[in-house]
C-alpha atoms as a PDB file:
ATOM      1  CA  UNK A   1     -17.419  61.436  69.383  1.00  0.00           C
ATOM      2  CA  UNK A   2     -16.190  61.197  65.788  1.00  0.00           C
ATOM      3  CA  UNK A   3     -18.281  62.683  62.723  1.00  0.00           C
ATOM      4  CA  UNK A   4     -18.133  59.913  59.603  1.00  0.00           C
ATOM      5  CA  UNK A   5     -19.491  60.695  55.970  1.00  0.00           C
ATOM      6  CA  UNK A   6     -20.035  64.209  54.917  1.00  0.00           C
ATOM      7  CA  UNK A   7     -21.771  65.572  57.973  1.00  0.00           C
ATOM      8  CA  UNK A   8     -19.377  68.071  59.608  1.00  0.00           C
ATOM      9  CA  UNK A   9     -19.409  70.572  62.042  1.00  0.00           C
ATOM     10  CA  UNK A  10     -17.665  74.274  61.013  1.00  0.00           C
ATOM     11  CA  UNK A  11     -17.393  76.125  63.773  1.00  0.00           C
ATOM     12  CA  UNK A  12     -15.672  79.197  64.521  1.00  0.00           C
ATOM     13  CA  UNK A  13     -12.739  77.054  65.583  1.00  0.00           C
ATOM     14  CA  UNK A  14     -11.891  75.749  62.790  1.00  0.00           C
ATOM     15  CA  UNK A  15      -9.331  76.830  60.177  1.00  0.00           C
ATOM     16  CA  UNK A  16     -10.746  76.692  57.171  1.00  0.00           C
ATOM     17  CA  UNK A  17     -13.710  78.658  58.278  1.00  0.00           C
ATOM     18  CA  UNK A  18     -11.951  81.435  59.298  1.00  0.00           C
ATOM     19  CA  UNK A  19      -9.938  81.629  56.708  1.00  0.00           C
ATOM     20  CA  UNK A  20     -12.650  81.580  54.109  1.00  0.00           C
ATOM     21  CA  UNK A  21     -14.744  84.347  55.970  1.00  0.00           C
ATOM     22  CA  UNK A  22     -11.292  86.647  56.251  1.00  0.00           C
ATOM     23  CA  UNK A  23     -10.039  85.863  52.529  1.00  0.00           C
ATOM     24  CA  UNK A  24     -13.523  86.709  50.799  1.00  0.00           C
ATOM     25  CA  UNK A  25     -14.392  89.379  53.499  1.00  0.00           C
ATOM     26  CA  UNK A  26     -15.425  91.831  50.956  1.00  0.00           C
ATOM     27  CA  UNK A  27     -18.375  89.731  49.315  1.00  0.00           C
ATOM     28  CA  UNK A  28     -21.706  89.976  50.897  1.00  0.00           C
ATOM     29  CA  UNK A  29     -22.645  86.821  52.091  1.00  0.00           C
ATOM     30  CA  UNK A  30     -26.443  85.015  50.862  1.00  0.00           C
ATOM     31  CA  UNK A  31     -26.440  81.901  53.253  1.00  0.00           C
ATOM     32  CA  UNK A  32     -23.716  80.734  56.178  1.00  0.00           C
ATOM     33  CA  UNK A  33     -24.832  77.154  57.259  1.00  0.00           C
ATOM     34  CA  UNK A  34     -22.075  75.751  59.468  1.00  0.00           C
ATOM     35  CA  UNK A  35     -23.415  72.358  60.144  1.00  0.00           C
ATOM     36  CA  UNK A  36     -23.409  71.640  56.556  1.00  0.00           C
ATOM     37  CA  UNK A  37     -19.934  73.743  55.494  1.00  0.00           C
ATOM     38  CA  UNK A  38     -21.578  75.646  53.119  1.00  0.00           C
ATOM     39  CA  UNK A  39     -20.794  79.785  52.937  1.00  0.00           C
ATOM     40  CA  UNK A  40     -22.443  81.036  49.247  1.00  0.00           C
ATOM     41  CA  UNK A  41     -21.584  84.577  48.589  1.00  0.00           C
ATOM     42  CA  UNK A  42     -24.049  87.643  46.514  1.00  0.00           C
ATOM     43  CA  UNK A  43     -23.553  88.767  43.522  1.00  0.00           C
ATOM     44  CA  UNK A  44     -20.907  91.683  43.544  1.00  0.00           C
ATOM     45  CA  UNK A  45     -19.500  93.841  41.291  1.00  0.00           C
ATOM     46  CA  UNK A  46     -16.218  96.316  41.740  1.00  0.00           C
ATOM     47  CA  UNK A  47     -16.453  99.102  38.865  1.00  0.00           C
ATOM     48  CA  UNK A  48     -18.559  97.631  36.329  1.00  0.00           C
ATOM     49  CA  UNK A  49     -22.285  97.067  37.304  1.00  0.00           C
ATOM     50  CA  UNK A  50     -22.617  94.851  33.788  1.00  0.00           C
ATOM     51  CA  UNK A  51     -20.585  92.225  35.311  1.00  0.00           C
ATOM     52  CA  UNK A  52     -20.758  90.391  38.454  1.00  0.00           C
ATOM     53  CA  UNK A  53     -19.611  86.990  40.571  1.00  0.00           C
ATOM     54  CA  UNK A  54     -20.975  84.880  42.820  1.00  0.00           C
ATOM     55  CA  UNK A  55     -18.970  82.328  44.165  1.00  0.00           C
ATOM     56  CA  UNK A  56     -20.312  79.244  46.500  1.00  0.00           C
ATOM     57  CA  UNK A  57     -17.680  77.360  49.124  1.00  0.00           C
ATOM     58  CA  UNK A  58     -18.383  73.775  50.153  1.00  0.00           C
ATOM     59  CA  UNK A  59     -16.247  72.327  52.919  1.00  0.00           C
ATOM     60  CA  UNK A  60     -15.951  68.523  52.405  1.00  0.00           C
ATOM     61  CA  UNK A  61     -14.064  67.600  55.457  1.00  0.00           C
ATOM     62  CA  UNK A  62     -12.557  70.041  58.117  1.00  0.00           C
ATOM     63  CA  UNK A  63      -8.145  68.891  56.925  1.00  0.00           C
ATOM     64  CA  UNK A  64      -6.349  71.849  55.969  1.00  0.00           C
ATOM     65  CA  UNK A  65      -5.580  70.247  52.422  1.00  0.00           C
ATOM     66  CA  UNK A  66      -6.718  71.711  49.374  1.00  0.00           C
ATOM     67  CA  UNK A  67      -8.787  69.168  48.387  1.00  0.00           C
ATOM     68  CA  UNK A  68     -10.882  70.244  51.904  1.00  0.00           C
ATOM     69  CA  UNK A  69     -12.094  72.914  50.140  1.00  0.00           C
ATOM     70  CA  UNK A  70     -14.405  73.319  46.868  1.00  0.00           C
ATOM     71  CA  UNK A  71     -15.393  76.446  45.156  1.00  0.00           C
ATOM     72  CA  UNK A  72     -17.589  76.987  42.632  1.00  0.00           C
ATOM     73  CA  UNK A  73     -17.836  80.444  40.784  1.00  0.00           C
ATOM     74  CA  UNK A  74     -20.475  82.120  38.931  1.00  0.00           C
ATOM     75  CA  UNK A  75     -20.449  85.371  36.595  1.00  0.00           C
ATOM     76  CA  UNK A  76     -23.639  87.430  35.666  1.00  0.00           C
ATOM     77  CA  UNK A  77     -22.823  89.487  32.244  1.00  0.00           C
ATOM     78  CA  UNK A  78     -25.917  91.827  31.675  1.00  0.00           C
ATOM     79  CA  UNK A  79     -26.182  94.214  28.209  1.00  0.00           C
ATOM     80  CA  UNK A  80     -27.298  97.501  27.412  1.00  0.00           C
ATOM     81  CA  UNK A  81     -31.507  96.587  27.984  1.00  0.00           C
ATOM     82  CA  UNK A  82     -30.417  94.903  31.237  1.00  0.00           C
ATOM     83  CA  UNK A  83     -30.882  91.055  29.734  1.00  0.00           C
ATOM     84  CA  UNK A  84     -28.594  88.836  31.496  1.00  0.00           C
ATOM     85  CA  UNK A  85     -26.946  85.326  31.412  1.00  0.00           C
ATOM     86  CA  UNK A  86     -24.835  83.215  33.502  1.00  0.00           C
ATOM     87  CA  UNK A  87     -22.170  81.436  33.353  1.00  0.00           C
ATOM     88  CA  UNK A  88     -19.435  79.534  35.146  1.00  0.00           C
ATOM     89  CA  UNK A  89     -15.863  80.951  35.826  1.00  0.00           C
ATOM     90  CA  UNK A  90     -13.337  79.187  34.187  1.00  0.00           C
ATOM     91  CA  UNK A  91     -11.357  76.555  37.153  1.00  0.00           C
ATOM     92  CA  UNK A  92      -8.171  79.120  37.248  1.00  0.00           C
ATOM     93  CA  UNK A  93     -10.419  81.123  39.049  1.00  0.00           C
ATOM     94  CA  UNK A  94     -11.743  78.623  41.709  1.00  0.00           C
ATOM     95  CA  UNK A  95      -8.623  77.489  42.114  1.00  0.00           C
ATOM     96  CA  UNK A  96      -6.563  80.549  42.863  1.00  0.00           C
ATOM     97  CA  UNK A  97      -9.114  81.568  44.945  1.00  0.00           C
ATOM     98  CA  UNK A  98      -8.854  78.093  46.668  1.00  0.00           C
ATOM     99  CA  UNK A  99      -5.165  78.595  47.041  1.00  0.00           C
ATOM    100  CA  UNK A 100      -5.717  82.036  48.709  1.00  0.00           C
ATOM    101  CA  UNK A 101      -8.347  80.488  51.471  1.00  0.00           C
ATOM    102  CA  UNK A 102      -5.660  77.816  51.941  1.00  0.00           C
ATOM    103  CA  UNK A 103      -3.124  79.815  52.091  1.00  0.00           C
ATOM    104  CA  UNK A 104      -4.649  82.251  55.194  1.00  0.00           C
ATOM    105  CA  UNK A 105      -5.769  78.969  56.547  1.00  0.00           C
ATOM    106  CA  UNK A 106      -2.143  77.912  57.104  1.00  0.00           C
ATOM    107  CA  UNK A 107      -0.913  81.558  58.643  1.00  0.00           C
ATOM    108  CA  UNK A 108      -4.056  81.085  61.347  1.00  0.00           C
ATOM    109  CA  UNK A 109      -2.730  77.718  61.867  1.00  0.00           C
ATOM    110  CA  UNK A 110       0.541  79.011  62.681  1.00  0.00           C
ATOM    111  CA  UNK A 111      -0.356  81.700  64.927  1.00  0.00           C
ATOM    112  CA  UNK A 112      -2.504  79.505  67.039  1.00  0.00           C
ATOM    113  CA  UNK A 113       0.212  76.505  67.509  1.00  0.00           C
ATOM    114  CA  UNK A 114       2.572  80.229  68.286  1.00  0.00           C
ATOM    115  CA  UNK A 115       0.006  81.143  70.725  1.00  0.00           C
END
């Protein structure tokens, strides 16, 4: 039976998926929800604690185009007496790290049709 509009199902099987959970591997993940092809990440820092990213994947149909895939990216700058804001990551970011998911997507791809 064929899926229509946005209701998809991400499974282990597909592509995409995989590639996403390999390529951002070293994020903690907040909420997985495979039936809607949504993975949103924690907040994580590398060496400074002041700054930190959250990034949010939406699958919007299960192709491996790049247009499959949409990430938004969040960064949490906090001063001195620990007050913080928000604030979106400029679209470089999404999109490189867009082009890396698709990118890991395409070597799974080719190792399955190998195997």
């Amino acid at each position: 039976k064929k899926s229509s509009g946005t209701n998809f199902e991400f499974t282990t099987s597909n592509v995409l998926w995989r590639a996403t959970l390999k390529s951002l591997d070293f994020l903690p993940l907040t909420n997985v929800d495979y039936t809607g092809g949504v993975i949103i990440y924690d907040w994580y820092s590398v060496d400074n604690s002041k700054e930190q990213i959250k990034i949010s994947v939406q699958f919007l149909n299960n192709e491996l185009r790049s247009d499959s895939v949409k990430i938004v990216a969040h960064k949490k700058t906090c001063d001195s007496s620990d007050r913080c804001s928000n604030s979106k990551i400029d679209q470089n970011f999404s999109d490189n790290t867009k082009e890396k998911i698709i990118t890991a997507a395409r070597l799974l791809k080719i190792e399955e049709i190998k195997n």
